[in-house]
N, C-alpha and C. Protein backbone atom coordinates (compact mmCIF):
# COMPACT_ATOMS: atom_id res chain seq x y z
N UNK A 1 0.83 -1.20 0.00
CA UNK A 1 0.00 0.00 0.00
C UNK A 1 0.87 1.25 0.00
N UNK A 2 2.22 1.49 0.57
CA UNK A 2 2.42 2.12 0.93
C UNK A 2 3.18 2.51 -0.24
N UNK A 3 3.58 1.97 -1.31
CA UNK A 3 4.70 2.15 -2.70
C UNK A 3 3.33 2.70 -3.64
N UNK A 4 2.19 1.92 -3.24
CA UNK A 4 1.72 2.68 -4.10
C UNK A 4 0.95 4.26 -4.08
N UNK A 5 1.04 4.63 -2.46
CA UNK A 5 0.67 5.59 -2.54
C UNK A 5 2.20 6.73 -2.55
N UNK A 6 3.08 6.19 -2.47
CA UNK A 6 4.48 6.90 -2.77
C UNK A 6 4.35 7.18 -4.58
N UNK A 7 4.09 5.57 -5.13
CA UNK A 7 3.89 6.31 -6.70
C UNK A 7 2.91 7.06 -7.11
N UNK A 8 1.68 7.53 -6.35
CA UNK A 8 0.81 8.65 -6.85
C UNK A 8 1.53 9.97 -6.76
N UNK A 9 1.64 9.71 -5.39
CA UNK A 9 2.94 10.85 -5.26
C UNK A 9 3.88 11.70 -6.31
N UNK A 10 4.48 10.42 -6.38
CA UNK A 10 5.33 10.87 -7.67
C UNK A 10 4.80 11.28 -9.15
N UNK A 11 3.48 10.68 -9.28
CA UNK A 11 3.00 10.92 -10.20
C UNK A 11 2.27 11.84 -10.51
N UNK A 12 1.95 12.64 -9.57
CA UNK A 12 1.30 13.83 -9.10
C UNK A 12 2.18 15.17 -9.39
N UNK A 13 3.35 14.91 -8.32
CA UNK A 13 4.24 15.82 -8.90
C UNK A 13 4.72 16.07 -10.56
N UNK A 14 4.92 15.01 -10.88
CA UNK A 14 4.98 14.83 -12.61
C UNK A 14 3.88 15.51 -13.17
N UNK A 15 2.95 15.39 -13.10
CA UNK A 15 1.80 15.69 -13.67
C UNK A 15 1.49 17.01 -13.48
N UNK A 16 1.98 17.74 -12.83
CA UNK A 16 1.67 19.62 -11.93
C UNK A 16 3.10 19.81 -11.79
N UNK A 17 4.52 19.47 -12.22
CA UNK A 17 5.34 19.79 -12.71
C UNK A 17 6.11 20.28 -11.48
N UNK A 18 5.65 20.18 -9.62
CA UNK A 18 6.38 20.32 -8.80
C UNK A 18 5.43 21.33 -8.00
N UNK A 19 3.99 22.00 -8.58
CA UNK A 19 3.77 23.01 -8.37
C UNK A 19 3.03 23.27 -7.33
N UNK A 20 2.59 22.28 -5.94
CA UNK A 20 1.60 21.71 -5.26
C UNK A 20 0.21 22.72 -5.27
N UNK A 21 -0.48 22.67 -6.92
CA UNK A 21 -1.77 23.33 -7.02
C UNK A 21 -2.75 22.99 -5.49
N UNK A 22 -3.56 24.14 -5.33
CA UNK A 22 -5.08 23.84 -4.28
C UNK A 22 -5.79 23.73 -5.40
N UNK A 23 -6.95 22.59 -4.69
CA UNK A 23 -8.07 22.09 -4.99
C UNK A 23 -9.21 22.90 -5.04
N UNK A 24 -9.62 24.19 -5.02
CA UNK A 24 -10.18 24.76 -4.73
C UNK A 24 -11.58 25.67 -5.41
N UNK A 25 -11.60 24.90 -6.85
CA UNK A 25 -12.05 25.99 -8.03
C UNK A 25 -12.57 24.40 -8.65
N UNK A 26 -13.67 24.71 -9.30
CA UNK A 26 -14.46 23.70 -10.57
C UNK A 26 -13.37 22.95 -11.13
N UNK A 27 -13.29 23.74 -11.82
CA UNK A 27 -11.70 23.65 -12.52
C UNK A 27 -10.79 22.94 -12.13
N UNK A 28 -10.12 23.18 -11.56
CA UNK A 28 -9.35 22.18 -10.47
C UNK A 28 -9.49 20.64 -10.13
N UNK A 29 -11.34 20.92 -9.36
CA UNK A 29 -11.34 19.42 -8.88
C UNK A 29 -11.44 18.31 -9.98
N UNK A 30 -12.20 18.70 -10.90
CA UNK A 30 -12.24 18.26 -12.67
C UNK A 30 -11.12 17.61 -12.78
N UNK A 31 -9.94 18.72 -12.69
CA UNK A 31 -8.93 18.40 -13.39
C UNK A 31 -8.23 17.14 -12.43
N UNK A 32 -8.25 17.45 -11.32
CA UNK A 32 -7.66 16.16 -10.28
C UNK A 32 -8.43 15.06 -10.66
N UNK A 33 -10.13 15.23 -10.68
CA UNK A 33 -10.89 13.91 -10.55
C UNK A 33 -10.23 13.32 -12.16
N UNK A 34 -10.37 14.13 -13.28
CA UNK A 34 -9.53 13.34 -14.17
C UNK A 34 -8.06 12.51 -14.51
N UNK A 35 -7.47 12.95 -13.31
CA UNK A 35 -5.77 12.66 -13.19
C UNK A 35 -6.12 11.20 -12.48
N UNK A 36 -6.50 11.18 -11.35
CA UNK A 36 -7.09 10.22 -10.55
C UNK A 36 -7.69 8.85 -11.13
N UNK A 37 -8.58 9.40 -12.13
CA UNK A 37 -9.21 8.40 -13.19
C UNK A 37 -8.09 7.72 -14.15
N UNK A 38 -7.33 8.48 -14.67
CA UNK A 38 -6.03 7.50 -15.55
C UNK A 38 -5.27 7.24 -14.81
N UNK A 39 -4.85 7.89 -13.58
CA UNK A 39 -4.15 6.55 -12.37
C UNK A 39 -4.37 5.79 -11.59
N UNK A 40 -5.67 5.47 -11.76
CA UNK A 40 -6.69 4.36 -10.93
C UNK A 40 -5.82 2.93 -11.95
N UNK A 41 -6.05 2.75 -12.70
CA UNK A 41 -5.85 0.95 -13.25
C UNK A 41 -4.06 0.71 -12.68
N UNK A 42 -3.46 1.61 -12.37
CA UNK A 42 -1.95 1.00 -11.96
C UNK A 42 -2.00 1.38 -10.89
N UNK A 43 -2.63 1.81 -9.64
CA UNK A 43 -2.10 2.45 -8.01
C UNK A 43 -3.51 2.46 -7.59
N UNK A 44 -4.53 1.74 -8.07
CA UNK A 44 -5.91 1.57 -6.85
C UNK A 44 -5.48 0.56 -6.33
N UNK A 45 -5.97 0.28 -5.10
CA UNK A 45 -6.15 -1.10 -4.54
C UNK A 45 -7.29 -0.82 -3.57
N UNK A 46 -8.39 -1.40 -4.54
CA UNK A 46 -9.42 -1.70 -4.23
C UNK A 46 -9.85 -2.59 -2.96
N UNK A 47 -9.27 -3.28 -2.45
CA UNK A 47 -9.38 -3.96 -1.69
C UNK A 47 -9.38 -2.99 0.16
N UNK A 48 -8.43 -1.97 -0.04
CA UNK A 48 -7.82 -1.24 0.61
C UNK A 48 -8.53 -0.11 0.75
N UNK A 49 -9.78 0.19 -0.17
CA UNK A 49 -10.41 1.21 -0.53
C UNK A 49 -9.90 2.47 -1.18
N UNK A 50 -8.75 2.07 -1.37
CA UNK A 50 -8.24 2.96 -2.53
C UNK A 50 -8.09 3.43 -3.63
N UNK A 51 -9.23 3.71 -4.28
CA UNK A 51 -9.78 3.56 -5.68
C UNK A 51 -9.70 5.48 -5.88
N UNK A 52 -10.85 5.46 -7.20
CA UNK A 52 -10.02 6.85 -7.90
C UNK A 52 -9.95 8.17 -6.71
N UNK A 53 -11.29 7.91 -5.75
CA UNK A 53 -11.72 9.03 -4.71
C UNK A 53 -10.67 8.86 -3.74
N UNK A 54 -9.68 7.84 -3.52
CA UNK A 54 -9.28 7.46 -2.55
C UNK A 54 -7.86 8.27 -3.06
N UNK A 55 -7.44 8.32 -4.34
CA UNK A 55 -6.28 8.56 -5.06
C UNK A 55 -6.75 9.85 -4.59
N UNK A 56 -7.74 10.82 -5.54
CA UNK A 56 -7.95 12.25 -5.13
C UNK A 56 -7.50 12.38 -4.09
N UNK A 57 -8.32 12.09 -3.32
CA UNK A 57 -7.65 12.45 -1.72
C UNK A 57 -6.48 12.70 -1.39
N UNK A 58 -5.49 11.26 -1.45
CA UNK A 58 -4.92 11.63 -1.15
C UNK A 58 -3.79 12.38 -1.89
N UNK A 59 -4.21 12.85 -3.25
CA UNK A 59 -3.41 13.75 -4.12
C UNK A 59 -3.26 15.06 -3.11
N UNK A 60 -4.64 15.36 -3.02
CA UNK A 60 -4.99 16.60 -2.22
C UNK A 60 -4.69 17.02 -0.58
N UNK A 61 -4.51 15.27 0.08
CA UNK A 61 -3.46 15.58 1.26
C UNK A 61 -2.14 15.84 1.27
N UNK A 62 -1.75 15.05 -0.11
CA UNK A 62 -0.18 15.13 0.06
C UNK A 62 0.55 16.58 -0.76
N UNK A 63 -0.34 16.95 -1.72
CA UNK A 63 0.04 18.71 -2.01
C UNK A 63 0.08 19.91 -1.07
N UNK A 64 -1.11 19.39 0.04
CA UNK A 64 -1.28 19.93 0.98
C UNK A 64 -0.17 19.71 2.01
N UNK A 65 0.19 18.77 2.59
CA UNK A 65 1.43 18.78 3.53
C UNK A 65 2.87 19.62 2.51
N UNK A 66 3.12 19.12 1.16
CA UNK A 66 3.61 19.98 0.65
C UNK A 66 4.29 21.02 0.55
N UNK A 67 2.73 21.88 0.92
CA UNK A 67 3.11 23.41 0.55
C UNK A 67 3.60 23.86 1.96
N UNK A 68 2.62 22.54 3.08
CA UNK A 68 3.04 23.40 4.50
C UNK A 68 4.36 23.29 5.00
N UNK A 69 5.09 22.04 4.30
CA UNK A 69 6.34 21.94 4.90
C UNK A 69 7.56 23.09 3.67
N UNK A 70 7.21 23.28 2.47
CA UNK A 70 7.76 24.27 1.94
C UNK A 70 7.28 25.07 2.82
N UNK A 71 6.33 26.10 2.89
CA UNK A 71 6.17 27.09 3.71
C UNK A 71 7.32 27.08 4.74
N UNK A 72 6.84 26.38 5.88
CA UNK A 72 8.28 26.14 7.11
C UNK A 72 9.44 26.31 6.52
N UNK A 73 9.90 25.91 5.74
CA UNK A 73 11.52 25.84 5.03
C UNK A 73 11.62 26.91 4.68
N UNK A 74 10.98 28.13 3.89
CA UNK A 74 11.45 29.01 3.25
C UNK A 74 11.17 30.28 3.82
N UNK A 75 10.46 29.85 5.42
CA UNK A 75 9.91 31.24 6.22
C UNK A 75 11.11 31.13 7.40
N UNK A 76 11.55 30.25 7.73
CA UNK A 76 12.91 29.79 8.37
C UNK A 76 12.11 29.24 10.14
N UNK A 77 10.69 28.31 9.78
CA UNK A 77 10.32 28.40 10.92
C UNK A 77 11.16 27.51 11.22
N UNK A 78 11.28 27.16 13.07
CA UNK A 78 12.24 26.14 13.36
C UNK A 78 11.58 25.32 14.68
N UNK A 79 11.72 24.19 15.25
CA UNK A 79 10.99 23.93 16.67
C UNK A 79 12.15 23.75 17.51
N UNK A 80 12.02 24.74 18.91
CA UNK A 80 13.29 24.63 19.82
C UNK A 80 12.91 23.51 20.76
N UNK A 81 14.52 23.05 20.13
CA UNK A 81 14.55 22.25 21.08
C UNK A 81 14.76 21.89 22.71
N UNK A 82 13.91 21.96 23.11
CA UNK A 82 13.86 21.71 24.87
C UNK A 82 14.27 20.42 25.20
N UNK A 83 15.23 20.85 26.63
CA UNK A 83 15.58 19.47 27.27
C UNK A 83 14.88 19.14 28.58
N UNK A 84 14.89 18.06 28.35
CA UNK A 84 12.96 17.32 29.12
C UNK A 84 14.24 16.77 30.24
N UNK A 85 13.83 17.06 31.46
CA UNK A 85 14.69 16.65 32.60
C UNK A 85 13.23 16.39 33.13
N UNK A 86 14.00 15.18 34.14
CA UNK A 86 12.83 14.27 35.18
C UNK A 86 13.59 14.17 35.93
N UNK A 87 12.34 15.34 37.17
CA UNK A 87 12.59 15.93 38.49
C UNK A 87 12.47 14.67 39.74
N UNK A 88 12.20 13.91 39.07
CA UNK A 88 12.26 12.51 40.10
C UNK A 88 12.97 11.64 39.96
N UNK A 89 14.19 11.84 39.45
CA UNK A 89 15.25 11.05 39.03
C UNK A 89 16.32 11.36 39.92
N UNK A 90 16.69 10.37 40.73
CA UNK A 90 18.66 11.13 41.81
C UNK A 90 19.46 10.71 40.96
């Protein structure tokens, strides 16, 4: 399951050229629900419930983490790191 949702991935990016489009417009979802539809017969697994709606999806989660982890990278956010001491320890 997991190669094949790595190759939508990849195939996603191929297909939008790197550009992580939003879903957000007629237009748009069209255009995903059609991408979805010619990569359903090699990366559904039906069994798994991963069929063309299942592909959309997760086209549209994984553009979405995407943009948020570009965002972080290029705004220079960072998480400090704290050191976790345990006050009940001699």
């Amino acid at each position: 399951m997991y190669s094949r949702r790595k190759q939508v991935g990849v195939l996603a990016c191929e297909h939008w050229d790197n550009q992580y489009p939003k879903f957000n417009t007629p237009e748009r979802k069209a255009a995903l629900a059609k991408f979805a539809e010619q990569i359903a017969p090699e990366c559904a697994v039906p069994a798994a419930g991963f069929n063309k709606d299942g592909i959309a999806k997760h086209i549209q989660d994984f553009f979405n983490e995407q943009r948020r982890y570009k965002k972080r990278k290029l705004v220079g956010y960072f998480f400090p790191v704290t050191k976790l001491t345990n006050r009940f320890c001699v």
